[in-house]
C-alpha atoms as a PDB file:
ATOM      1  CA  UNK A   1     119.076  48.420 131.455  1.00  0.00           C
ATOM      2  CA  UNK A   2     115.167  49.083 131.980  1.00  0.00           C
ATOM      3  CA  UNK A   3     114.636  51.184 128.973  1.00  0.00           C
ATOM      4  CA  UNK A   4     110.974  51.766 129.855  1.00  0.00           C
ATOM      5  CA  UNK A   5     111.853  53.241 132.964  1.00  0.00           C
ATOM      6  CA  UNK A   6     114.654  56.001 131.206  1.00  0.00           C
ATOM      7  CA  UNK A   7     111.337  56.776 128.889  1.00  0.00           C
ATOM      8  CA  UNK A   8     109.166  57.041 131.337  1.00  0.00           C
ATOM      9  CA  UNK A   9     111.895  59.245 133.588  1.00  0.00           C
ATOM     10  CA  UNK A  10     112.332  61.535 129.808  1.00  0.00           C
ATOM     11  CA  UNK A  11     108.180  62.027 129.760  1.00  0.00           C
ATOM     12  CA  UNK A  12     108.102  63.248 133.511  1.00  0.00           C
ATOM     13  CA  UNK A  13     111.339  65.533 132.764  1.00  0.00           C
ATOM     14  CA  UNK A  14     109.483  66.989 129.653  1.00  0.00           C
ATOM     15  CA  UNK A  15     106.248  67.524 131.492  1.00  0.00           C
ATOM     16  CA  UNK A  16     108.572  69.427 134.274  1.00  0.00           C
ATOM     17  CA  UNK A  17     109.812  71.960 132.178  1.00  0.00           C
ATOM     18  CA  UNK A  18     105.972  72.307 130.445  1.00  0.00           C
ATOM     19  CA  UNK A  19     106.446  70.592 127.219  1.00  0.00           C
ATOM     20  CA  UNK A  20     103.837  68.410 125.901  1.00  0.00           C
ATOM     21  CA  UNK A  21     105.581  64.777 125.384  1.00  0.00           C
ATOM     22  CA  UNK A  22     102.724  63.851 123.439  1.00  0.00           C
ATOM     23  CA  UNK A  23     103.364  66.668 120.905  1.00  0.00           C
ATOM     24  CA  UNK A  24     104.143  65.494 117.181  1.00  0.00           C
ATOM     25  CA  UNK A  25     107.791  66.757 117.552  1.00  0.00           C
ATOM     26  CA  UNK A  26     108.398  65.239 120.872  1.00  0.00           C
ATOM     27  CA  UNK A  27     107.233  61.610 120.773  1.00  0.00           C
ATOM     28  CA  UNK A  28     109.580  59.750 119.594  1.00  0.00           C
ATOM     29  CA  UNK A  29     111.953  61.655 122.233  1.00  0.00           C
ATOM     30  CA  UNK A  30     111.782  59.242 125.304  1.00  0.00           C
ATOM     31  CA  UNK A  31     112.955  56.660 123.047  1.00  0.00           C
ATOM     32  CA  UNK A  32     115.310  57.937 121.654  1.00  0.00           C
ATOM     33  CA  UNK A  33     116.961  59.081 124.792  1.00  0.00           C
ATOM     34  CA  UNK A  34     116.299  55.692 125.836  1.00  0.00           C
ATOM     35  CA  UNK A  35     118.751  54.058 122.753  1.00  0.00           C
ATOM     36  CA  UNK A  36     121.672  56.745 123.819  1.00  0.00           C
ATOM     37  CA  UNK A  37     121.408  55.786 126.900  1.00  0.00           C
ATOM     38  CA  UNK A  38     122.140  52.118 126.139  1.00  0.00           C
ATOM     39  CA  UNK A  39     124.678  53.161 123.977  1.00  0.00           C
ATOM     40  CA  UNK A  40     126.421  55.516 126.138  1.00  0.00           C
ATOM     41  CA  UNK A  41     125.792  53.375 129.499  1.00  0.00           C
ATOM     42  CA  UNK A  42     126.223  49.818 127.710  1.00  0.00           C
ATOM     43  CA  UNK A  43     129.690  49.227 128.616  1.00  0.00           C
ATOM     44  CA  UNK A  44     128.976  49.670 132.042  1.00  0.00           C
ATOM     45  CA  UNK A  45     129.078  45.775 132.874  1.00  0.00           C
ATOM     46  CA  UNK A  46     131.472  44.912 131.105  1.00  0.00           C
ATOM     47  CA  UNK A  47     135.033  43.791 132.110  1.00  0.00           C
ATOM     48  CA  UNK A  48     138.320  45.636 130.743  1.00  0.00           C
ATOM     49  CA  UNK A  49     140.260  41.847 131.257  1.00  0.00           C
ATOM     50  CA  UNK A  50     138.200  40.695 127.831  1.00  0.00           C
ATOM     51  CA  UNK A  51     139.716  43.624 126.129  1.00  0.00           C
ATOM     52  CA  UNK A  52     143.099  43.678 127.588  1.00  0.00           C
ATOM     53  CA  UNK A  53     143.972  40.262 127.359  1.00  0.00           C
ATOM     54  CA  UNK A  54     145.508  40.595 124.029  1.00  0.00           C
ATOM     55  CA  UNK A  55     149.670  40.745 124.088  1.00  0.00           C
ATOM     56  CA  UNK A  56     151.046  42.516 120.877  1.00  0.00           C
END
């Protein structure tokens, strides 16, 4: 996952709607939406065999 790209993607978003991204509330944002996306996307290569190969 190319986490520079997603913050660079979050800056151009926030200058869309008019926001400053360099604003003290705002600049930690493209990183952050940078770690959810790993977390929420991170699975996304992974096989369900590893997980489902376990017999109870």
């Amino acid at each position: 996952m190319n986490t520079q790209k997603i913050e660079q993607g979050v800056r151009l978003l926030l200058e869309g709607i008019g926001e400053n991204p360099d604003r003290e509330g705002l600049l930690e944002t493209p990183a952050r939406v940078a770690r959810a996306c790993e977390e929420l996307f991170g699975g996304l290569d992974v096989t369900a065999e590893k997980h489902l190969s376990k017999n109870f």
